[in-house]
N, C-alpha and C. Protein backbone atom coordinates (compact mmCIF):
# COMPACT_ATOMS: atom_id res chain seq x y z
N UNK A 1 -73.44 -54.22 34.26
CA UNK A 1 -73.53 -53.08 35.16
C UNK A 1 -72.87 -51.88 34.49
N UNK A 2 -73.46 -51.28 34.49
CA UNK A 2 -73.17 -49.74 33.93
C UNK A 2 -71.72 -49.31 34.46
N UNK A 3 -70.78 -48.52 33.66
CA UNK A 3 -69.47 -48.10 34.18
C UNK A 3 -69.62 -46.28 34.22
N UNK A 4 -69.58 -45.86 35.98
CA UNK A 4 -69.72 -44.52 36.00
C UNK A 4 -68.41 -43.93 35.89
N UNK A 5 -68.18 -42.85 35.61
CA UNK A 5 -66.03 -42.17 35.05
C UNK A 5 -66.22 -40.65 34.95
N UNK A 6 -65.56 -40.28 35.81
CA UNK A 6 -65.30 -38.67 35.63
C UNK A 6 -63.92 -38.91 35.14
N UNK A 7 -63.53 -37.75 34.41
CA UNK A 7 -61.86 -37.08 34.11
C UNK A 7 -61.94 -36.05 34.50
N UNK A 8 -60.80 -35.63 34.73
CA UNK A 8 -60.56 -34.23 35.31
C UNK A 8 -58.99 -33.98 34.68
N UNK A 9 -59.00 -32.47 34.51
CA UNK A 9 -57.78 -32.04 33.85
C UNK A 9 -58.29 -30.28 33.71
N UNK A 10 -56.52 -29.82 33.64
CA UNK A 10 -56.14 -28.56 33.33
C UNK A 10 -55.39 -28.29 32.49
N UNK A 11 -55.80 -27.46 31.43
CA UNK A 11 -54.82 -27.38 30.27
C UNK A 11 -54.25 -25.82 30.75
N UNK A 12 -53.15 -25.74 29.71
CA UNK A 12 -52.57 -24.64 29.76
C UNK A 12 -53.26 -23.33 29.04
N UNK A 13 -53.31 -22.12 29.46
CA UNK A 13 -54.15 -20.67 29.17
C UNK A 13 -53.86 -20.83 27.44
N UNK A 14 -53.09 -20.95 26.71
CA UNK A 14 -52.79 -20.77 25.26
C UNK A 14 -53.71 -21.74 24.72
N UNK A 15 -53.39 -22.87 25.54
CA UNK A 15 -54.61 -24.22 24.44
C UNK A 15 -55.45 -24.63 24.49
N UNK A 16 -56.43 -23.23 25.40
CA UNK A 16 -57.92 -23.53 25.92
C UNK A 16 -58.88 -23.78 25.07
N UNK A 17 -58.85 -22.74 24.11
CA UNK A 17 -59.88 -22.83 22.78
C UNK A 17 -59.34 -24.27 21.72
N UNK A 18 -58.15 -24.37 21.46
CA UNK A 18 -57.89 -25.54 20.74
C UNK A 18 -58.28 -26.96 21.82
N UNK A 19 -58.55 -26.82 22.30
CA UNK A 19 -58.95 -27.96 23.39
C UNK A 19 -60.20 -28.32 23.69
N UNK A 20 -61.35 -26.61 24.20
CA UNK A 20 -62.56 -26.61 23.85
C UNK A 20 -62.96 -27.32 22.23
N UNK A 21 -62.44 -27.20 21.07
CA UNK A 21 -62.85 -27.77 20.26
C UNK A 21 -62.31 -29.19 20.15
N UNK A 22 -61.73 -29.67 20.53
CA UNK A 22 -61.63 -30.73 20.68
C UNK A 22 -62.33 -31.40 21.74
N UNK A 23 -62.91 -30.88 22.58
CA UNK A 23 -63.97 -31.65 23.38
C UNK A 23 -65.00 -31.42 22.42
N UNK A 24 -65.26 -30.54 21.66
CA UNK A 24 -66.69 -30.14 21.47
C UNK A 24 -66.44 -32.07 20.31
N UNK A 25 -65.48 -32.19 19.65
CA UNK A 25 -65.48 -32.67 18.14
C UNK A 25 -65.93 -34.37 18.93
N UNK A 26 -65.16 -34.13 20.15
CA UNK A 26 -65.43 -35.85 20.90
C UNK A 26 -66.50 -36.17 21.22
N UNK A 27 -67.27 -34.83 21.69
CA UNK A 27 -68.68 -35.50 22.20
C UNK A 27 -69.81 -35.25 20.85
N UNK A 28 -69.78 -34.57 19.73
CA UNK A 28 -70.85 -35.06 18.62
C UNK A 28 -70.11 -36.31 18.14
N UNK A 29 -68.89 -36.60 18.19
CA UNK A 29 -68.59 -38.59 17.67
C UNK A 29 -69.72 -39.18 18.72
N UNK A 30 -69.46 -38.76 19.91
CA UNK A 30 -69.94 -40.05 20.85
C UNK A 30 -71.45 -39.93 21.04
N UNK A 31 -72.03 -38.86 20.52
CA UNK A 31 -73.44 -38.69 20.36
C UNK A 31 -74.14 -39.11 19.03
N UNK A 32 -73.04 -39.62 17.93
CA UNK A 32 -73.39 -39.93 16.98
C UNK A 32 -72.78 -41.05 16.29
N UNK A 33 -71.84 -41.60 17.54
CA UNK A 33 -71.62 -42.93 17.07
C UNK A 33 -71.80 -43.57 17.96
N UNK A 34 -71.71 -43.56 19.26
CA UNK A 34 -71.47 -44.64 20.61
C UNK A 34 -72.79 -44.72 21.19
N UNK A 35 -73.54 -45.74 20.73
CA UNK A 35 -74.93 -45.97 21.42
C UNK A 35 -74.79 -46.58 22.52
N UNK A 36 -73.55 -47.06 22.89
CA UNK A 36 -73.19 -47.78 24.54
C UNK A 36 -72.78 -46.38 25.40
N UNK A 37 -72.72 -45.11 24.71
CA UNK A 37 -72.55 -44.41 25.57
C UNK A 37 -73.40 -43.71 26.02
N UNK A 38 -74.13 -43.75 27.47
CA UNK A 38 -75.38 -43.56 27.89
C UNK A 38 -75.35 -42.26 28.06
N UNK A 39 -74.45 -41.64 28.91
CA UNK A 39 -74.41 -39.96 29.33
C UNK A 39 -72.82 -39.93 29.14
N UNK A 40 -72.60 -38.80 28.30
CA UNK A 40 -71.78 -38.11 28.19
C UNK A 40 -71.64 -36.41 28.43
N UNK A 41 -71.10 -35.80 29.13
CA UNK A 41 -70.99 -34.67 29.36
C UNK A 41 -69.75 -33.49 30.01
N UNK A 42 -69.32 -32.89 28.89
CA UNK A 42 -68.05 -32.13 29.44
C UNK A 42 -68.45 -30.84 29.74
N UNK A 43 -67.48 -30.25 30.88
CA UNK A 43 -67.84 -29.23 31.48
C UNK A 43 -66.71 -28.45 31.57
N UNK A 44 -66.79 -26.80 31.77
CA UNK A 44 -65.68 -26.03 32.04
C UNK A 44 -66.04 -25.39 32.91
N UNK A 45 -64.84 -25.35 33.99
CA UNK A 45 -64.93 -24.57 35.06
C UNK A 45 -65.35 -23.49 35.06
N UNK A 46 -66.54 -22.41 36.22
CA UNK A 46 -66.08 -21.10 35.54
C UNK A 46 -65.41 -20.69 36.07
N UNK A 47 -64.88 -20.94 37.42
CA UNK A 47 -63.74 -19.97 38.34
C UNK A 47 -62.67 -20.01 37.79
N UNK A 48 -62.54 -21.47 37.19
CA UNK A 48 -61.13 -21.94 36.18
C UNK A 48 -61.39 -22.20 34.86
N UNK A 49 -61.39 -21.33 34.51
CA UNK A 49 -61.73 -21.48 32.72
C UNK A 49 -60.44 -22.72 31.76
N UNK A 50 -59.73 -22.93 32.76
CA UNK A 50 -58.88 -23.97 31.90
C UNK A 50 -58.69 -25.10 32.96
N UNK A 51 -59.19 -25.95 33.35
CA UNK A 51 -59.94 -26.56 34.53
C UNK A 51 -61.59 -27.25 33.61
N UNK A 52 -61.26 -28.59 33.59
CA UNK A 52 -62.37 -29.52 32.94
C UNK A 52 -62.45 -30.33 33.80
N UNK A 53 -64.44 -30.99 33.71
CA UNK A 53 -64.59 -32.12 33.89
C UNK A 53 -65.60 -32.79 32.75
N UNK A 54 -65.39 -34.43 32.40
CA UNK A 54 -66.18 -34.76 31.82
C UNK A 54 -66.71 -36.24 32.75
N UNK A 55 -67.93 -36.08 32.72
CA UNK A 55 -69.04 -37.36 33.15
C UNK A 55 -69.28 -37.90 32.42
N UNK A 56 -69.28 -39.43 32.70
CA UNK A 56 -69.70 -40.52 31.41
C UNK A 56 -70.52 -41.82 32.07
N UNK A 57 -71.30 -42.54 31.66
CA UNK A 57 -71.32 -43.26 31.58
C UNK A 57 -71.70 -44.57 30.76
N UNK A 58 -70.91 -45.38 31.13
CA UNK A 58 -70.75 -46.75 29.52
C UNK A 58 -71.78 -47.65 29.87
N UNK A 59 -72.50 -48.14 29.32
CA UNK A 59 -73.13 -49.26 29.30
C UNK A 59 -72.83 -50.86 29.50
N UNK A 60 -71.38 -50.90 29.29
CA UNK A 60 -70.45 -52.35 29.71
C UNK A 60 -69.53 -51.68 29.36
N UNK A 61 -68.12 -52.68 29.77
CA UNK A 61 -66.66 -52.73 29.46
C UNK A 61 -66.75 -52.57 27.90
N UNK A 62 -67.90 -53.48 27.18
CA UNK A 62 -67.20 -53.11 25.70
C UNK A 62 -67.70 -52.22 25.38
N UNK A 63 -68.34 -50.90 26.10
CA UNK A 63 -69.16 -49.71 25.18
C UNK A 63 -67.67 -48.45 25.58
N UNK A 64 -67.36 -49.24 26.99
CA UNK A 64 -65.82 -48.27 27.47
C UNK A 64 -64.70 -48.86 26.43
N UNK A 65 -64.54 -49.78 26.23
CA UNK A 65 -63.48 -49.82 25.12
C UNK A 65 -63.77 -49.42 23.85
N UNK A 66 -65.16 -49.45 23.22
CA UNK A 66 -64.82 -49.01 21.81
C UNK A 66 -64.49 -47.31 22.14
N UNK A 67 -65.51 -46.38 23.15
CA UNK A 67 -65.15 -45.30 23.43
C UNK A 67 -63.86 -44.97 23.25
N UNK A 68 -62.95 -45.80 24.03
CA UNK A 68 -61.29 -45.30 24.43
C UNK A 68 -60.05 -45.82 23.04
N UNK A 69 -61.22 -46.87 22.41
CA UNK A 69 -60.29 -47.06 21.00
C UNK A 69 -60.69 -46.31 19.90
N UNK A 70 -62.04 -45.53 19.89
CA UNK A 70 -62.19 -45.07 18.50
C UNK A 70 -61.10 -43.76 18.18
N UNK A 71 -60.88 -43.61 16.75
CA UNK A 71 -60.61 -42.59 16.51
C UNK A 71 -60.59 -41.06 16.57
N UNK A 72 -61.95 -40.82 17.48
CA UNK A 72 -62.35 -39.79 18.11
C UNK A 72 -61.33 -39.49 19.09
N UNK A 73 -61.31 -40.70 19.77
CA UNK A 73 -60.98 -40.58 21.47
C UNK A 73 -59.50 -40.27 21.05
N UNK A 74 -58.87 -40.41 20.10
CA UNK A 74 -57.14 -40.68 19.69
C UNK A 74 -57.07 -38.97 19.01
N UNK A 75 -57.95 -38.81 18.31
CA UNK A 75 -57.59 -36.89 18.09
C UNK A 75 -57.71 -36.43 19.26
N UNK A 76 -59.32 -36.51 19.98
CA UNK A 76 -58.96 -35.98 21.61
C UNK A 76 -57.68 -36.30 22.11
N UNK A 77 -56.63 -37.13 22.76
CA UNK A 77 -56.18 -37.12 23.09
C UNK A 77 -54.56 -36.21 22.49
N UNK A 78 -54.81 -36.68 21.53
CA UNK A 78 -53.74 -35.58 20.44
C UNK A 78 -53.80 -34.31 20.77
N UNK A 79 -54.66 -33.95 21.16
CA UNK A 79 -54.89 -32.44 21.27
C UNK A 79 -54.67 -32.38 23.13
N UNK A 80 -55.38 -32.74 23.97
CA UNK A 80 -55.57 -32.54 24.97
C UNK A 80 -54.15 -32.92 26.06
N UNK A 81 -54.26 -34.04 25.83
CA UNK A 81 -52.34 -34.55 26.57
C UNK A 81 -51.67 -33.53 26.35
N UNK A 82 -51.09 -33.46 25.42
CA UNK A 82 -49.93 -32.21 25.53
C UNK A 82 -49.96 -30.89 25.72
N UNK A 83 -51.43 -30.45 26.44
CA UNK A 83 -52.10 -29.13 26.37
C UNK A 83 -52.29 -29.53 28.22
N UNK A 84 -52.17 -30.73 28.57
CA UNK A 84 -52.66 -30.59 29.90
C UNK A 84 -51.61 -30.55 31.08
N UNK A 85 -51.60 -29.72 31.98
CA UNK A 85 -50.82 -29.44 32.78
C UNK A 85 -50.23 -30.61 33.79
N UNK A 86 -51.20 -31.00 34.22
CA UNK A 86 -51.00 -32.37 34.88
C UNK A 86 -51.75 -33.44 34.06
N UNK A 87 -50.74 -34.80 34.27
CA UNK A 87 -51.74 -36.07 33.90
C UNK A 87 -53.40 -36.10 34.00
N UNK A 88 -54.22 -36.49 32.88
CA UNK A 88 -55.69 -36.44 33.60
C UNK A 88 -56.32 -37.14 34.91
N UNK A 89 -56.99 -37.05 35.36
CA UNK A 89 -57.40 -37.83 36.68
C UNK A 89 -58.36 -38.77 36.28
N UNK A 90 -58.90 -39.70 36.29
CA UNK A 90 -60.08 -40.88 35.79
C UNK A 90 -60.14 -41.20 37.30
N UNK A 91 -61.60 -41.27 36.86
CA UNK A 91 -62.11 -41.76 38.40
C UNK A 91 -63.40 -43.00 37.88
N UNK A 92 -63.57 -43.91 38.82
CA UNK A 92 -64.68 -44.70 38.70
C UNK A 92 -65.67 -44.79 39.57
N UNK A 93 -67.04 -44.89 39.54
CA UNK A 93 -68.16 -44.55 40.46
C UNK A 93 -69.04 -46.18 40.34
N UNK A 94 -69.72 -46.09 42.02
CA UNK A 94 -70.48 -47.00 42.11
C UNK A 94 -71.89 -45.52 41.92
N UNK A 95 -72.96 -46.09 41.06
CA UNK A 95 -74.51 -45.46 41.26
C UNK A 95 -75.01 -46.05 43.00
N UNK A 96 -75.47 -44.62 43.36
CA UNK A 96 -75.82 -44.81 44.62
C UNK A 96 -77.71 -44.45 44.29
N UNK A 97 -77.72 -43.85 43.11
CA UNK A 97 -78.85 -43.20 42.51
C UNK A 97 -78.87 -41.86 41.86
N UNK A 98 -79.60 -41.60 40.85
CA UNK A 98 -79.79 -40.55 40.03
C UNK A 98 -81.14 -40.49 39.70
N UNK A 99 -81.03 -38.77 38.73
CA UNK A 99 -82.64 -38.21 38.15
C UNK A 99 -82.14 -37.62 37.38
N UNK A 100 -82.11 -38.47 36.32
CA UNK A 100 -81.66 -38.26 34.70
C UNK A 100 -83.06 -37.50 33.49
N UNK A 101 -83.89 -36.94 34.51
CA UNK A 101 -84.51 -36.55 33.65
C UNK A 101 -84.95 -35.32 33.37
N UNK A 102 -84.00 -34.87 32.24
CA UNK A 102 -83.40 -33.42 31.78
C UNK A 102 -84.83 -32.84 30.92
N UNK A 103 -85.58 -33.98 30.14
CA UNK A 103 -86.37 -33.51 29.47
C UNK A 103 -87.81 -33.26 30.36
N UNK A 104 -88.44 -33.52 31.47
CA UNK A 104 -89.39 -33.55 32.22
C UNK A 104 -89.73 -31.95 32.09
N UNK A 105 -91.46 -31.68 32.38
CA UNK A 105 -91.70 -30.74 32.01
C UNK A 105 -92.84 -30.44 33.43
């Protein structure tokens, strides 16, 4: 069964751009290494420009663990933890249903 996960977090006004790139650097790893990772997608607030969310979802427990052990996920966090105001929030979702289809014409 598929594992659905938002995060949520606020970094501080100084380490917005060093942070934006560090999301940007996590999600071409996970687009170019994590084939268990089905949807990945980070977002910035616009009312709160330092105010994130990212949507994910894993394909099993082991597509969420290599995610949270690779080396990607360990610079992200290098950068982002100590830039974030409060602890991040992780959340887990049951699919109630979706329309994943971005490319339809």
């Amino acid at each position: 069964m598929p594992i659905i996960m938002t995060a949520r977090y606020q970094v501080r006004p100084q380490a917005v751009d060093r942070c934006k790139q560090a999301i940007k650097n996590l999600v071409e790893y996970v687009k170019e290494n994590e084939k268990g990772t089905l949807y990945y997608i980070a977002n910035q607030e616009i009312l709160n420009p330092y105010a994130f969310l990212h949507m994910m979802i894993f394909q099993d427990e082991v597509a969420l663990t290599m995610h949270r052990s690779s080396e990607a996920a360990e610079r992200f966090v290098s950068v982002i933890y100590p830039a974030a105001i409060d602890p991040l929030e992780f959340k887990e979702y049951n699919e109630i249903g979706h329309n994943f289809n971005f490319g339809r014409q």
